[in-house]
Protein backbone atom coordinates (compact mmCIF):
# COMPACT_ATOMS: atom_id res chain seq x y z
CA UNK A 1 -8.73 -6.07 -8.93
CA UNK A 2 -6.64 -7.92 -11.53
CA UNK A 3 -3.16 -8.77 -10.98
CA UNK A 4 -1.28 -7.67 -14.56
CA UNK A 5 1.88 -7.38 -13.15
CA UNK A 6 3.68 -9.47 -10.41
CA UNK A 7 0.40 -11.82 -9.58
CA UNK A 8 0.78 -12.96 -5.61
CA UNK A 9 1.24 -16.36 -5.21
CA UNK A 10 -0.89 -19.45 -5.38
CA UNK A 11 -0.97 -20.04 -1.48
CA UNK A 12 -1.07 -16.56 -0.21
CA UNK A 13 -3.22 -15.72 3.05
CA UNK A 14 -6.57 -13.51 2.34
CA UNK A 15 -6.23 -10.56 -0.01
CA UNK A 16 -7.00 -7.02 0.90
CA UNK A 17 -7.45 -3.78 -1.18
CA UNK A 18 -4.94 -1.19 0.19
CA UNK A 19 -4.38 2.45 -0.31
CA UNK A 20 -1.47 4.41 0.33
CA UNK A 21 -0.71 8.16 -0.75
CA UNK A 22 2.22 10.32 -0.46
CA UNK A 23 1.55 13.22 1.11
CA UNK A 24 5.05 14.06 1.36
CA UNK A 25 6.89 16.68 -1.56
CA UNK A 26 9.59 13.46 -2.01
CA UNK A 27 9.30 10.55 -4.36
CA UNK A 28 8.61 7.29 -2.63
CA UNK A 29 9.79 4.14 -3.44
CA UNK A 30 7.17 1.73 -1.80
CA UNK A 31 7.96 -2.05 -1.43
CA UNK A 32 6.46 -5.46 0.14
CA UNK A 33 9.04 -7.28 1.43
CA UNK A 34 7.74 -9.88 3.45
CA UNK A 35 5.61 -12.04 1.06
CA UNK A 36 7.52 -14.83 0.09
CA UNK A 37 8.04 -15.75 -3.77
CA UNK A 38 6.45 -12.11 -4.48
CA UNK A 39 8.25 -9.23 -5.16
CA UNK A 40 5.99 -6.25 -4.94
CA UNK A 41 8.01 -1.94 -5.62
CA UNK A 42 6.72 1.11 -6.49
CA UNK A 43 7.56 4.39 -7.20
CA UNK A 44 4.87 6.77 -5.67
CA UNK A 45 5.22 10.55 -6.78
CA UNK A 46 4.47 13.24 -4.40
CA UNK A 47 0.39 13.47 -3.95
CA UNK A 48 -0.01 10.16 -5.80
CA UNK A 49 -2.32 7.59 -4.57
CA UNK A 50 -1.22 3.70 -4.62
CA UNK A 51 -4.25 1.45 -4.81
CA UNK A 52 -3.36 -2.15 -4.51
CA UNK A 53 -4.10 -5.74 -3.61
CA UNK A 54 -1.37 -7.62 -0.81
CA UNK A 55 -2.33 -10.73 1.86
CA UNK A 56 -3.59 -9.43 4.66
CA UNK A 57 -0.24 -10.54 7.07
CA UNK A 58 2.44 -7.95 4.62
CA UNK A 59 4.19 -4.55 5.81
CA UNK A 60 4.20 -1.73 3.39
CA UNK A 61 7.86 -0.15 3.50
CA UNK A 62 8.33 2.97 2.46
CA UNK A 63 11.82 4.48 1.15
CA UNK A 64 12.13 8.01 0.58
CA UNK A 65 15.72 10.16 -0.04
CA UNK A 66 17.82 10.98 -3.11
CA UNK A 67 19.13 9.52 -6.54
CA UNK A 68 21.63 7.09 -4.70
CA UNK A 69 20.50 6.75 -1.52
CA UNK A 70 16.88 5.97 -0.16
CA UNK A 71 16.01 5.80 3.82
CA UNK A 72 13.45 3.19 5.20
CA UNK A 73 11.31 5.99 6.54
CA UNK A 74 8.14 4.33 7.42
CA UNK A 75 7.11 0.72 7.63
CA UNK A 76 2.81 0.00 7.87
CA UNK A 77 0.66 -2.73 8.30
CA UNK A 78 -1.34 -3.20 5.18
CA UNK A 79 -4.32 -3.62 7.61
CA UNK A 80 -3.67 -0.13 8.28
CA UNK A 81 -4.17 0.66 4.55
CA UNK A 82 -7.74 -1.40 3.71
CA UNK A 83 -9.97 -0.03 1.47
CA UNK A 84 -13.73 -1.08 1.59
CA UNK A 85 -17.01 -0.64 0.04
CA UNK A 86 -19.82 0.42 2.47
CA UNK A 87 -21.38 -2.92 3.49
CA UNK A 88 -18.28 -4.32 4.92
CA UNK A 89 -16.80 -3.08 8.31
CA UNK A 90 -13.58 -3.09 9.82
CA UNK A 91 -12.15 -1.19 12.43
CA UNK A 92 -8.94 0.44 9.95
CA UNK A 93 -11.20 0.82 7.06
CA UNK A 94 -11.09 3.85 4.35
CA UNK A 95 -14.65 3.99 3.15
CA UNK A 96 -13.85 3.76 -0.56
CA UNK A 97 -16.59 6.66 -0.82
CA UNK A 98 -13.98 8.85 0.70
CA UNK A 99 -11.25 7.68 -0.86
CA UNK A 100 -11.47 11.08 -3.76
CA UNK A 101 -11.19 13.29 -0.04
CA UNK A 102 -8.03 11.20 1.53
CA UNK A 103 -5.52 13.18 2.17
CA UNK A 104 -2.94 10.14 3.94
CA UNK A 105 -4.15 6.78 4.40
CA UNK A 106 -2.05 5.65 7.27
CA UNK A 107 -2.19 7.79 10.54
């Protein structure tokens, strides 16, 4: 998956595919904070689905609430959040063939 906006850097640990959706009737503000020298935030609308790359050692936090204020309401593992293609277990894995059916991808 290319990297067009805010590439990770050089000497980051491995790389994992990661889906997150908001199953929640809120806008979501979600951000990786923990990757130094990367700045990683975005806005997820209600039902949306957020594919994207992060090293395998980062926290997904998620920020929901109002114009002027927001609330840390969840913080995940991106191991949690893996996406993979059939041939390649792991015991959090979304099959990507069921991605189209996935209702929430942390639980």
């Amino acid at each position: 998956m290319p990297h067009i906006l805010d590439p990770l850097p050089e000497n980051h640990a491995e790389e994992i595919c990661c889906c997150y959706v908001n199953s929640t009737s809120q806008i979501q503000v979600a951000r990786i904070t923990n990757v130094h020298n990367w700045y990683f935030e975005r806005v997820v609308f209600p039902g949306q689905r957020l594919i994207f790359e992060a090293p395998s050692y980062s926290y997904l936090e998620i920020h929901t609430g109002m114009m002027a204020s927001s609330i840390l309401s969840d913080k995940i593992p991106c191991q949690q959040l893996i996406v993979l293609g059939d041939d390649e277990p792991h015991p959090f894995a979304i099959s990507a063939k069921t991605l189209p059916e996935l209702e929430y991808a942390h639980q």
